[in-house]
ModelCIF file with pLDDT and N, C-alpha, C, O atoms, coordinates in Angstrom:
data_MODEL
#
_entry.id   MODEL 
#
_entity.id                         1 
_entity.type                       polymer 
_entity.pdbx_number_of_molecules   1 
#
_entity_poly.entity_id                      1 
_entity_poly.type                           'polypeptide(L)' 
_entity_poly.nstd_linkage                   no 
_entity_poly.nstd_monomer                   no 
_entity_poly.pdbx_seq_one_letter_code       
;(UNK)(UNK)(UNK)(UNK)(UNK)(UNK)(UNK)(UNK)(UNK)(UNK)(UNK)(UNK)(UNK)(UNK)(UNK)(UNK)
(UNK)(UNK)(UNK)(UNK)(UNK)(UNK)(UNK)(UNK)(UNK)(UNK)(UNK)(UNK)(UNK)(UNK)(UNK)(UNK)
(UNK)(UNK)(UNK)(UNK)(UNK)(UNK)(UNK)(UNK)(UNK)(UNK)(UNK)(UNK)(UNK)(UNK)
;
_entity_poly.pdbx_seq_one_letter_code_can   XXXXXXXXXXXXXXXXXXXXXXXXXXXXXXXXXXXXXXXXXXXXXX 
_entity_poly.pdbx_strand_id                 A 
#
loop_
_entity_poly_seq.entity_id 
_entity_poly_seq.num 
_entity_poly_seq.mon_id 
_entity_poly_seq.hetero 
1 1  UNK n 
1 2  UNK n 
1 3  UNK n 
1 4  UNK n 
1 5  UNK n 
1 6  UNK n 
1 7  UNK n 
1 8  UNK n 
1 9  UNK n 
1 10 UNK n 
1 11 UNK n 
1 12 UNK n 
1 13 UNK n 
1 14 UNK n 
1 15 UNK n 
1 16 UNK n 
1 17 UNK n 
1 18 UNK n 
1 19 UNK n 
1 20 UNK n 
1 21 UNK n 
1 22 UNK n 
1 23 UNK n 
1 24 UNK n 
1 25 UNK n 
1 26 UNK n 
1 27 UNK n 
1 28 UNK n 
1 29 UNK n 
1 30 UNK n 
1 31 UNK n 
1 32 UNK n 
1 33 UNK n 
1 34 UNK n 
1 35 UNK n 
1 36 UNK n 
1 37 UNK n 
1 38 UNK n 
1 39 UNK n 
1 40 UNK n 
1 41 UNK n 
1 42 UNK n 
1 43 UNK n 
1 44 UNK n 
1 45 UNK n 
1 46 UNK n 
#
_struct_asym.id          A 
_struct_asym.entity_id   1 
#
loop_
_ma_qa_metric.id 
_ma_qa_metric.mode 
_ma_qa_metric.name 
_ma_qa_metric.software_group_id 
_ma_qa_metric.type 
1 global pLDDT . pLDDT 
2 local  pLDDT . pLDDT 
#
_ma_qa_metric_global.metric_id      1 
_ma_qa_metric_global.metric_value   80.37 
_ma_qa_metric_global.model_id       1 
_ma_qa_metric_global.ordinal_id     1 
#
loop_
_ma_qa_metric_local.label_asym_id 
_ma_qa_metric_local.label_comp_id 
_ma_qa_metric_local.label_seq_id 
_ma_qa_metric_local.metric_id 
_ma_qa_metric_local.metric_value 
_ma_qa_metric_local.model_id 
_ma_qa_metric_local.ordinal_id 
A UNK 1  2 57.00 1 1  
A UNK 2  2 53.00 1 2  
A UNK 3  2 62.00 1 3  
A UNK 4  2 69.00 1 4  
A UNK 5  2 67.00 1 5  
A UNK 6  2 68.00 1 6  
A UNK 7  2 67.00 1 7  
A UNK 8  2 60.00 1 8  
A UNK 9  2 58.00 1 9  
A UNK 10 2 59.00 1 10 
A UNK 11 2 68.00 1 11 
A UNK 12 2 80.00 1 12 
A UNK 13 2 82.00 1 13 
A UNK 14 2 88.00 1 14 
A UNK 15 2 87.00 1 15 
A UNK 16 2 92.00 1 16 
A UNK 17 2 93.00 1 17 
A UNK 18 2 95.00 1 18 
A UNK 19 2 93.00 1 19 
A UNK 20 2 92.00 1 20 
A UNK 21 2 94.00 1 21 
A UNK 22 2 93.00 1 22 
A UNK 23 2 90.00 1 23 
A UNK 24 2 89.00 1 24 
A UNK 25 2 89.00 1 25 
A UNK 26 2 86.00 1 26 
A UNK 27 2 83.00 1 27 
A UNK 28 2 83.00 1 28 
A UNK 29 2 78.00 1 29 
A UNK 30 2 65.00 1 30 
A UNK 31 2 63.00 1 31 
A UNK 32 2 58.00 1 32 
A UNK 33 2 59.00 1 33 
A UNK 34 2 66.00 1 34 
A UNK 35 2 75.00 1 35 
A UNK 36 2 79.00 1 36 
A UNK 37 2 89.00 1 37 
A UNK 38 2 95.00 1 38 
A UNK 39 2 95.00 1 39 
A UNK 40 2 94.00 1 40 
A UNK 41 2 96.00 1 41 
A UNK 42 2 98.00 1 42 
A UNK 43 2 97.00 1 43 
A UNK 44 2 97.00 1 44 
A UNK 45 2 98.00 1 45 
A UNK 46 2 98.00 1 46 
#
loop_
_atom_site.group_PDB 
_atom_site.id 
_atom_site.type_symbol 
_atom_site.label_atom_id 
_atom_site.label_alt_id 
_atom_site.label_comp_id 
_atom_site.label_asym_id 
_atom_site.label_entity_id 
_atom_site.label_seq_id 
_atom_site.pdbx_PDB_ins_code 
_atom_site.Cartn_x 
_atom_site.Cartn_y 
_atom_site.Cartn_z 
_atom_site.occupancy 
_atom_site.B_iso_or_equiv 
_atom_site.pdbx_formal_charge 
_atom_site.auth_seq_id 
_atom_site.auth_comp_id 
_atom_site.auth_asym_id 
_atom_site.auth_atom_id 
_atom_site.pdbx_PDB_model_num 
ATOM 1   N N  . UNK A 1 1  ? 121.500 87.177  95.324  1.00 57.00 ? 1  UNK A N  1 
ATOM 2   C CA . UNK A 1 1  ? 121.832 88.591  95.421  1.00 57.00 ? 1  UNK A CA 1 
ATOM 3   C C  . UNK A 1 1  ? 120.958 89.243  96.462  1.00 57.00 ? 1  UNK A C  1 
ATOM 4   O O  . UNK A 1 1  ? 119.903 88.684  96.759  1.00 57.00 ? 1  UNK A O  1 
ATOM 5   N N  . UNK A 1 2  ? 121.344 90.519  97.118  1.00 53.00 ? 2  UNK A N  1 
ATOM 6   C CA . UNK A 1 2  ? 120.343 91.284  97.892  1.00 53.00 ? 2  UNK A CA 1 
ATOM 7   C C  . UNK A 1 2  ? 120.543 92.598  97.641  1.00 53.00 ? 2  UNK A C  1 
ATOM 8   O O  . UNK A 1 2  ? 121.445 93.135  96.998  1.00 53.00 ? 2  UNK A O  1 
ATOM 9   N N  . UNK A 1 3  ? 119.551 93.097  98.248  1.00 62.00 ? 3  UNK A N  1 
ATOM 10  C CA . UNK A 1 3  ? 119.336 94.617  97.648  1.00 62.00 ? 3  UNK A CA 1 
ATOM 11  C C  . UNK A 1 3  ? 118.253 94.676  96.671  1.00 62.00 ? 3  UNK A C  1 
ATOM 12  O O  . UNK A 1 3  ? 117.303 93.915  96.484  1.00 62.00 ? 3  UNK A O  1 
ATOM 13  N N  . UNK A 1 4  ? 118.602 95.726  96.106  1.00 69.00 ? 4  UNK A N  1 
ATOM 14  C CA . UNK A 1 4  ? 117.067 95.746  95.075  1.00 69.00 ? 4  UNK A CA 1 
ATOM 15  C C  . UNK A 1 4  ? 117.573 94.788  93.892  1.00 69.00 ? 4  UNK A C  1 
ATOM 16  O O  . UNK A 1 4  ? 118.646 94.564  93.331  1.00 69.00 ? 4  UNK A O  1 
ATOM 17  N N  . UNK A 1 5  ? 116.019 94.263  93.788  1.00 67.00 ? 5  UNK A N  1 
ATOM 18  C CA . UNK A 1 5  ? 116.265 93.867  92.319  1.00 67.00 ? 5  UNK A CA 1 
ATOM 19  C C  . UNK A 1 5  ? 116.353 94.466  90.973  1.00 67.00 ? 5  UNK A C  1 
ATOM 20  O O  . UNK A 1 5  ? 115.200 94.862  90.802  1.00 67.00 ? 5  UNK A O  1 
ATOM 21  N N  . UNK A 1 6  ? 117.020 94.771  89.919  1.00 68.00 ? 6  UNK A N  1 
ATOM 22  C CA . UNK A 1 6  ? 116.872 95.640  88.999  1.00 68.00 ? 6  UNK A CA 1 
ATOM 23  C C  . UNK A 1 6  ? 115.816 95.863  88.391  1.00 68.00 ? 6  UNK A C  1 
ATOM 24  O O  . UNK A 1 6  ? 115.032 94.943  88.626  1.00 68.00 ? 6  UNK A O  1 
ATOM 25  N N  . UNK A 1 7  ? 115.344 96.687  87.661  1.00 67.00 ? 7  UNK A N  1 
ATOM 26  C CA . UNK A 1 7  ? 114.048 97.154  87.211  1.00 67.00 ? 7  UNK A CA 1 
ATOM 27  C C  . UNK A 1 7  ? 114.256 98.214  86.443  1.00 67.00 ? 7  UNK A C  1 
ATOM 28  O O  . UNK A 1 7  ? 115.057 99.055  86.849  1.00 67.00 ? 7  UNK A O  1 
ATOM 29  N N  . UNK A 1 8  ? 113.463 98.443  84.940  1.00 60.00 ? 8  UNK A N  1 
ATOM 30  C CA . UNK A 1 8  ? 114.250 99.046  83.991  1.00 60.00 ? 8  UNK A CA 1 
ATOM 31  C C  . UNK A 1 8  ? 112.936 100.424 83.295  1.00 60.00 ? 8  UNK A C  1 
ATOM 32  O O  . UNK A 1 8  ? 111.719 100.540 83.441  1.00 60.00 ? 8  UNK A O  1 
ATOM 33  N N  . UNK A 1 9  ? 113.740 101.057 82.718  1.00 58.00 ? 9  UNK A N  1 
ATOM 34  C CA . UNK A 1 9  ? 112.857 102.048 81.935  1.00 58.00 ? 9  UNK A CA 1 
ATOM 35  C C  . UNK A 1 9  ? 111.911 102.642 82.635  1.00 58.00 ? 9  UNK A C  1 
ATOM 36  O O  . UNK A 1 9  ? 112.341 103.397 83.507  1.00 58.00 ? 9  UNK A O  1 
ATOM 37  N N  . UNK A 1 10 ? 110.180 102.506 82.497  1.00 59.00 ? 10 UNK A N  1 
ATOM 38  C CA . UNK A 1 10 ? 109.371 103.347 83.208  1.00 59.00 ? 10 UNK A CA 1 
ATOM 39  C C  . UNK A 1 10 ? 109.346 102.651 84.530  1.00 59.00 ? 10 UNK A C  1 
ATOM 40  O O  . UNK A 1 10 ? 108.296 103.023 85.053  1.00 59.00 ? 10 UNK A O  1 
ATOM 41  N N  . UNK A 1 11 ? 109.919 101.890 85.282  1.00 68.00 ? 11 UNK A N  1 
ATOM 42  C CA . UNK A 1 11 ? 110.029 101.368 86.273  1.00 68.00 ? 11 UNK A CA 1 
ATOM 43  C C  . UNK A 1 11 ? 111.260 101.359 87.446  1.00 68.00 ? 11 UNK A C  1 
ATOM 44  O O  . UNK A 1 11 ? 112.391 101.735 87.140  1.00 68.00 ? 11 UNK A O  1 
ATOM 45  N N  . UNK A 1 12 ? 111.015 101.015 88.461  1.00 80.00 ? 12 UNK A N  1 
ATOM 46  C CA . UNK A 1 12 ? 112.434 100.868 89.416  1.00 80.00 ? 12 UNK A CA 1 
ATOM 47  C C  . UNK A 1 12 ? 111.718 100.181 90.799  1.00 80.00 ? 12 UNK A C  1 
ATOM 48  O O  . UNK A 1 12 ? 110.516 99.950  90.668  1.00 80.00 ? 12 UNK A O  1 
ATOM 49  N N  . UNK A 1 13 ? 112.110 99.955  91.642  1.00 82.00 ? 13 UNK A N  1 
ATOM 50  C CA . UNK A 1 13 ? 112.111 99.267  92.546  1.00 82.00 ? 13 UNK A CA 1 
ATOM 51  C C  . UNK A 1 13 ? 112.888 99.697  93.890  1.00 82.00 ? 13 UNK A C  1 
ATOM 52  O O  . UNK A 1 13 ? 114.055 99.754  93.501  1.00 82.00 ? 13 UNK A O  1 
ATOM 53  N N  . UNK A 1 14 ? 112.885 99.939  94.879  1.00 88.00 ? 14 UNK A N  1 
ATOM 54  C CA . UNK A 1 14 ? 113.976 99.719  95.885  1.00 88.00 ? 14 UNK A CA 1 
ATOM 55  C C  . UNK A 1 14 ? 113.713 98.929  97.106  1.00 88.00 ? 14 UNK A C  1 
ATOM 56  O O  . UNK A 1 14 ? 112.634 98.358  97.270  1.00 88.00 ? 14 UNK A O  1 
ATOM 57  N N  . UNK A 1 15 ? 114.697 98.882  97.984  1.00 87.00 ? 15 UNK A N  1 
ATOM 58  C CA . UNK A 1 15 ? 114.869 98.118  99.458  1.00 87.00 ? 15 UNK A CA 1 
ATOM 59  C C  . UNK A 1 15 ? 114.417 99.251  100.355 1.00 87.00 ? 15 UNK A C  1 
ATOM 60  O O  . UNK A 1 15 ? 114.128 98.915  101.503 1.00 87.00 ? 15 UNK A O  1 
ATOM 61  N N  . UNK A 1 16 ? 114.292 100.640 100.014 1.00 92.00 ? 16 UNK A N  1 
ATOM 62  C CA . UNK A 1 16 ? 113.849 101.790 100.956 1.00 92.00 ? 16 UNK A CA 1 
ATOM 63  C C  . UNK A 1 16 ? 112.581 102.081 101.008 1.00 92.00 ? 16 UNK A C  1 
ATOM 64  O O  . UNK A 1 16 ? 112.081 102.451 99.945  1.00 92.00 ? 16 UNK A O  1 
ATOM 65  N N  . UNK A 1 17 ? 111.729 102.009 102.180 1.00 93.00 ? 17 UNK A N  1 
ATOM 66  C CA . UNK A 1 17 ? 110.340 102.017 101.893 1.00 93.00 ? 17 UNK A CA 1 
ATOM 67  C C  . UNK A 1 17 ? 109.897 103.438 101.238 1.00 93.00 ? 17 UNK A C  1 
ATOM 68  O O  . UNK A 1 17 ? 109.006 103.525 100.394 1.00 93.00 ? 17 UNK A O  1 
ATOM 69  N N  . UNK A 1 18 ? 110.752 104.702 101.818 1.00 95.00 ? 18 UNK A N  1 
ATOM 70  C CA . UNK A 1 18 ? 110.082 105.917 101.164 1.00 95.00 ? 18 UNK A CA 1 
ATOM 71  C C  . UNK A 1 18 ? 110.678 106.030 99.998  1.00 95.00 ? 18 UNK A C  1 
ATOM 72  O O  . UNK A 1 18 ? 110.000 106.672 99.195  1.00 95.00 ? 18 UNK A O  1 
ATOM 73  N N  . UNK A 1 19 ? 111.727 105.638 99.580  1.00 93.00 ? 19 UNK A N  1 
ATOM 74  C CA . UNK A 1 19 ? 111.968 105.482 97.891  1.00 93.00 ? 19 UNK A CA 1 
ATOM 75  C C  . UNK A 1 19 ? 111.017 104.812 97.322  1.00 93.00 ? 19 UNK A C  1 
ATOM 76  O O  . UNK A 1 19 ? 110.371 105.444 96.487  1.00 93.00 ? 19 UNK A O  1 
ATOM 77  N N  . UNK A 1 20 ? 110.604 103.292 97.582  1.00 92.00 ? 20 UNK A N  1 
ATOM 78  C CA . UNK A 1 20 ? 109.445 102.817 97.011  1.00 92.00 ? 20 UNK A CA 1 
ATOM 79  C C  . UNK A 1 20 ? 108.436 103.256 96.697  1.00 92.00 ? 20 UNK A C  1 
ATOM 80  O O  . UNK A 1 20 ? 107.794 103.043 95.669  1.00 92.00 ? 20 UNK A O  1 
ATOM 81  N N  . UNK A 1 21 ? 108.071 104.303 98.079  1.00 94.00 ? 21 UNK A N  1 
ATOM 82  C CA . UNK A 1 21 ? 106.877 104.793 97.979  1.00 94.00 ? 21 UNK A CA 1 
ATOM 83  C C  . UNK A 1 21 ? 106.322 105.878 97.385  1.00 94.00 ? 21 UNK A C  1 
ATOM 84  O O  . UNK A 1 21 ? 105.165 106.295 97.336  1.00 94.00 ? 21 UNK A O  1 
ATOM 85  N N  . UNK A 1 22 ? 107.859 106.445 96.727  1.00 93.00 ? 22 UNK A N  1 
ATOM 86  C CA . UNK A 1 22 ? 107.651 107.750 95.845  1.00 93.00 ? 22 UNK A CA 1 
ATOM 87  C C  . UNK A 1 22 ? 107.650 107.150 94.563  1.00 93.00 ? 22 UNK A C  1 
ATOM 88  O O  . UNK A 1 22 ? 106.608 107.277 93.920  1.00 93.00 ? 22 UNK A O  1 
ATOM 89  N N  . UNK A 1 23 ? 108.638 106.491 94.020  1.00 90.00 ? 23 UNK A N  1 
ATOM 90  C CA . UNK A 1 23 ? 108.746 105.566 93.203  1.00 90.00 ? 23 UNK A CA 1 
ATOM 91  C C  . UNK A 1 23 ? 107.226 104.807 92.472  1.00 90.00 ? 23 UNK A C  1 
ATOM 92  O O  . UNK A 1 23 ? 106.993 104.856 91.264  1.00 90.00 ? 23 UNK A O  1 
ATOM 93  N N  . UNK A 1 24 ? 106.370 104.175 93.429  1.00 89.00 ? 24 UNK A N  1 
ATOM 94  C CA . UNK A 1 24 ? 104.811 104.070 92.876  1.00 89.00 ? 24 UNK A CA 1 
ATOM 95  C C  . UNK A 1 24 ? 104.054 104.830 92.617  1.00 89.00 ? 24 UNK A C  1 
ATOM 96  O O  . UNK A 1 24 ? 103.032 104.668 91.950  1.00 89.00 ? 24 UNK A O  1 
ATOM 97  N N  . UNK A 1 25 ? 104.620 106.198 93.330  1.00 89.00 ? 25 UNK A N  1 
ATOM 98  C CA . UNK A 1 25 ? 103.454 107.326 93.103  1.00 89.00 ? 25 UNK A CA 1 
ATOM 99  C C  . UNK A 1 25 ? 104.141 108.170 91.547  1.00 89.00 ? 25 UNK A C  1 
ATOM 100 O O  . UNK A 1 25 ? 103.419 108.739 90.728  1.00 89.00 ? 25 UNK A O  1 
ATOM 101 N N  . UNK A 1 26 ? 105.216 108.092 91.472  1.00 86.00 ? 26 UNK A N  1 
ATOM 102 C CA . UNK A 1 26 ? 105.871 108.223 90.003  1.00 86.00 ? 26 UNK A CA 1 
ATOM 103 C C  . UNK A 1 26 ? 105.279 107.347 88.875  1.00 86.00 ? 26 UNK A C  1 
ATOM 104 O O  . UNK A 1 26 ? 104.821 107.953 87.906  1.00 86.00 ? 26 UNK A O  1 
ATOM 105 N N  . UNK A 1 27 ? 105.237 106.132 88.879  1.00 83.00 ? 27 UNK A N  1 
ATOM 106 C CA . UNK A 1 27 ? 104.830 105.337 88.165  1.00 83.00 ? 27 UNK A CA 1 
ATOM 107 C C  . UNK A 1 27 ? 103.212 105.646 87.920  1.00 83.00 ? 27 UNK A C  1 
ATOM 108 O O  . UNK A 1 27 ? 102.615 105.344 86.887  1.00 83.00 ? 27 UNK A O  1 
ATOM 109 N N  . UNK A 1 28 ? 102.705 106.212 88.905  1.00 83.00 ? 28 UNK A N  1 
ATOM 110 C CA . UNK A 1 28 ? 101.267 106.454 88.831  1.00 83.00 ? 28 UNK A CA 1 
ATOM 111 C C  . UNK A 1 28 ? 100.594 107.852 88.479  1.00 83.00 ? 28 UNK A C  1 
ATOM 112 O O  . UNK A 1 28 ? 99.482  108.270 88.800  1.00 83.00 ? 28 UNK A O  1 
ATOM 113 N N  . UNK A 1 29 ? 101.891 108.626 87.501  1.00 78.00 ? 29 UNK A N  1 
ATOM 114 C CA . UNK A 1 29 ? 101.234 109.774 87.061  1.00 78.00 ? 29 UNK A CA 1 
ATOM 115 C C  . UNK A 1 29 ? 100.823 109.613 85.646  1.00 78.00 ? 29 UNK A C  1 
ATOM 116 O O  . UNK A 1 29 ? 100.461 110.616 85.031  1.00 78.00 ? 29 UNK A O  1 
ATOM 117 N N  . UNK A 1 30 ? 100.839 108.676 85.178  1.00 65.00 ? 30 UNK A N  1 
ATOM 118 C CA . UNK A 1 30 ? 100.253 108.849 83.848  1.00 65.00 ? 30 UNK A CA 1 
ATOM 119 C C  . UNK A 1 30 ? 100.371 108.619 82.807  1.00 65.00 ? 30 UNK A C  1 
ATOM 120 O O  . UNK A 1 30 ? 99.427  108.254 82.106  1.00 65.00 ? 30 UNK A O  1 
ATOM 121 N N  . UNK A 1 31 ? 102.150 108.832 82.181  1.00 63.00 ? 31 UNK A N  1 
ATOM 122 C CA . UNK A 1 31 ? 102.547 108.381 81.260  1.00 63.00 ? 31 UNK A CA 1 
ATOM 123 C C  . UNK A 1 31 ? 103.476 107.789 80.602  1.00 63.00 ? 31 UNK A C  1 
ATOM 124 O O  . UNK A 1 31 ? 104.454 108.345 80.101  1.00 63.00 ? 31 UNK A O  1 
ATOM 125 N N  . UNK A 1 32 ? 103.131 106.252 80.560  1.00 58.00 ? 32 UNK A N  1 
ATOM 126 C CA . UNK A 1 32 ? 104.160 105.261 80.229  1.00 58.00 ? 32 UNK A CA 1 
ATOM 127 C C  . UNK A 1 32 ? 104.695 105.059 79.328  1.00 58.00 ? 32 UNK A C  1 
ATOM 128 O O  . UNK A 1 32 ? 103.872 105.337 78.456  1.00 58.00 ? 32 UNK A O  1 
ATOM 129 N N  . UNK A 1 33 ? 105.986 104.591 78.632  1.00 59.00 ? 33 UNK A N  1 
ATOM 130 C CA . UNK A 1 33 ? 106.879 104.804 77.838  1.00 59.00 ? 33 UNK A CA 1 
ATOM 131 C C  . UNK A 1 33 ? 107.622 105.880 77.390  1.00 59.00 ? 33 UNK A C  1 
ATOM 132 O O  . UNK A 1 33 ? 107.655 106.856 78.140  1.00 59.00 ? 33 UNK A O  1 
ATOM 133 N N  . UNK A 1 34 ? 108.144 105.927 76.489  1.00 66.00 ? 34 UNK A N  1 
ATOM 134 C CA . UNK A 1 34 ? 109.541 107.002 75.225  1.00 66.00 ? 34 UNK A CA 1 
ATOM 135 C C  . UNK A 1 34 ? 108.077 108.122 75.102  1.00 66.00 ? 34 UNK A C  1 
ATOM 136 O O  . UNK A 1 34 ? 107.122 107.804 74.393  1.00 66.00 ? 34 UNK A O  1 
ATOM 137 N N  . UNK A 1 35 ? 108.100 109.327 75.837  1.00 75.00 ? 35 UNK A N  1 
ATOM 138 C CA . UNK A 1 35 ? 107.521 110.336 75.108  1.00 75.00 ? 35 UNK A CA 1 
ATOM 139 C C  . UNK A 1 35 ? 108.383 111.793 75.214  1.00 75.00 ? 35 UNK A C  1 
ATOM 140 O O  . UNK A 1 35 ? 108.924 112.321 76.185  1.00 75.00 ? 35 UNK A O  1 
ATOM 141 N N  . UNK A 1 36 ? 108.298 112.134 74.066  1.00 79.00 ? 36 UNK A N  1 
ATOM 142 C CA . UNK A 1 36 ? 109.140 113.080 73.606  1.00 79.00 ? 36 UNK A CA 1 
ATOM 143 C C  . UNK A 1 36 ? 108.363 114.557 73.272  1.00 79.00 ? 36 UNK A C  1 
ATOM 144 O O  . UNK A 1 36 ? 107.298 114.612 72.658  1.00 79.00 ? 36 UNK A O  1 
ATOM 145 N N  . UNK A 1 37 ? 109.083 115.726 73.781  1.00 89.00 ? 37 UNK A N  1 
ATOM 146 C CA . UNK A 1 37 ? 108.441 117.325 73.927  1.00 89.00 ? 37 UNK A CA 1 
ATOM 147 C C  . UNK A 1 37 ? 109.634 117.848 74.913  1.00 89.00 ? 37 UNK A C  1 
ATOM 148 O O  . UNK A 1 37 ? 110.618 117.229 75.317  1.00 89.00 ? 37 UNK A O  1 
ATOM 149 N N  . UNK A 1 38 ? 109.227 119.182 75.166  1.00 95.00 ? 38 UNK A N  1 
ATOM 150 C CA . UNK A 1 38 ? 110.079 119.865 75.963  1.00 95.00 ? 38 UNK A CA 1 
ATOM 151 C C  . UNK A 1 38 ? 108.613 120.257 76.943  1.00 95.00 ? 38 UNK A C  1 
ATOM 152 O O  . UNK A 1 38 ? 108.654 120.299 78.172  1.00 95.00 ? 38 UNK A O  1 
ATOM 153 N N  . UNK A 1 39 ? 107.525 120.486 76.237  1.00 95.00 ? 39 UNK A N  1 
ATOM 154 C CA . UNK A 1 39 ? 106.004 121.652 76.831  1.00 95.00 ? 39 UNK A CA 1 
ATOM 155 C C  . UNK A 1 39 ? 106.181 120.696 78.243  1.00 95.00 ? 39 UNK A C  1 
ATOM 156 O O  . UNK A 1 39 ? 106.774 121.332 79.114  1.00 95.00 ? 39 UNK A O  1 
ATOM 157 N N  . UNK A 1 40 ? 105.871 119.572 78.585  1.00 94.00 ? 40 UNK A N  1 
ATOM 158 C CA . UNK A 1 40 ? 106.059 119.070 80.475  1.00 94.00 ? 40 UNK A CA 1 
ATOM 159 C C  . UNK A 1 40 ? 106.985 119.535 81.134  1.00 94.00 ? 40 UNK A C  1 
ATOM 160 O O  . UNK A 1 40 ? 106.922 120.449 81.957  1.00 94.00 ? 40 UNK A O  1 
ATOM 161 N N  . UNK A 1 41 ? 108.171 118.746 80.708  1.00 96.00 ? 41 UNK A N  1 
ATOM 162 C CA . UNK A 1 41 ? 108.850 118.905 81.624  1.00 96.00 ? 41 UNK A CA 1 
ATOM 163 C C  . UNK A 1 41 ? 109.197 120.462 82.063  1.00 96.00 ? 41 UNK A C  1 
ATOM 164 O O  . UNK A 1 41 ? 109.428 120.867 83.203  1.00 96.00 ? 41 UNK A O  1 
ATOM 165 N N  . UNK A 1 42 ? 109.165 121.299 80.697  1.00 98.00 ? 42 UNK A N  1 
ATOM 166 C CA . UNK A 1 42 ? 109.585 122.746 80.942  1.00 98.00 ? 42 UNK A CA 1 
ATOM 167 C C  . UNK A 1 42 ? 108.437 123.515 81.968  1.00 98.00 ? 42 UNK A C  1 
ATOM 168 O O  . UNK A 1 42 ? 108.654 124.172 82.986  1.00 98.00 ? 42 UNK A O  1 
ATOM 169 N N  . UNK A 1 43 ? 107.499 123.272 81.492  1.00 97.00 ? 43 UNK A N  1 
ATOM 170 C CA . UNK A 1 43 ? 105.960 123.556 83.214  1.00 97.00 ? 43 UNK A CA 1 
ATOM 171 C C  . UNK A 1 43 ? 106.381 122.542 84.467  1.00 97.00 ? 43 UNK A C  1 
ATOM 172 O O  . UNK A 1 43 ? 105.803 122.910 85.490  1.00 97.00 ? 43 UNK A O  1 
ATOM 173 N N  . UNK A 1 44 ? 107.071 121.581 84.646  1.00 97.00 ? 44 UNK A N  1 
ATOM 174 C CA . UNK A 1 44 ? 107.422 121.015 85.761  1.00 97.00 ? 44 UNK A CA 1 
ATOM 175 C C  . UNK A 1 44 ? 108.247 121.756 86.408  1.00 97.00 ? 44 UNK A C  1 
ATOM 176 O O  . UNK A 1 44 ? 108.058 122.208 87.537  1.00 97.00 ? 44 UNK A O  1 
ATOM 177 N N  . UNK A 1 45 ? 109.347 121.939 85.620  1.00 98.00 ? 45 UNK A N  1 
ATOM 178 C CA . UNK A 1 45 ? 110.616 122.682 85.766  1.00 98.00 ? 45 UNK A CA 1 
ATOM 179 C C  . UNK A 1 45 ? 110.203 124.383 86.039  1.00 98.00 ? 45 UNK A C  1 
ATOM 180 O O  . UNK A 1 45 ? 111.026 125.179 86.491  1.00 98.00 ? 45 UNK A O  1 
ATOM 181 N N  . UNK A 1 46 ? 109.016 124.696 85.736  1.00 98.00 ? 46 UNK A N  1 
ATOM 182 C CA . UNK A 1 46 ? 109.091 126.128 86.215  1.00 98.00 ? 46 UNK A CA 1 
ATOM 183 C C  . UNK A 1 46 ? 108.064 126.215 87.409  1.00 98.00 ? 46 UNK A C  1 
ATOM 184 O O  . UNK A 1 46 ? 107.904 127.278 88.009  1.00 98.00 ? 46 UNK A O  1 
#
């Protein structure tokens, strides 16, 4: 196969270097797995 390889849940992968490269810096904020609230995302979102 080519293209990206799949990659699941707190993770992803791509063939685009600046997707990748946002993509690691996502992965590198902090908090991994199922967490559940509205209080983040709703301060992200505003």
């Amino acid at each position: 196969a080519s293209g990206d390889r799949p990659t699941f849940g707190d993770s992803a992968t791509s063939s685009h270097p600046e997707v990748q490269a946002q993509l690691d810096r996502l992965l590198a904020l902090g908090m991994g797995g199922d967490v559940l609230g509205l209080d983040r995302v709703s301060e992200l979102c505003a």
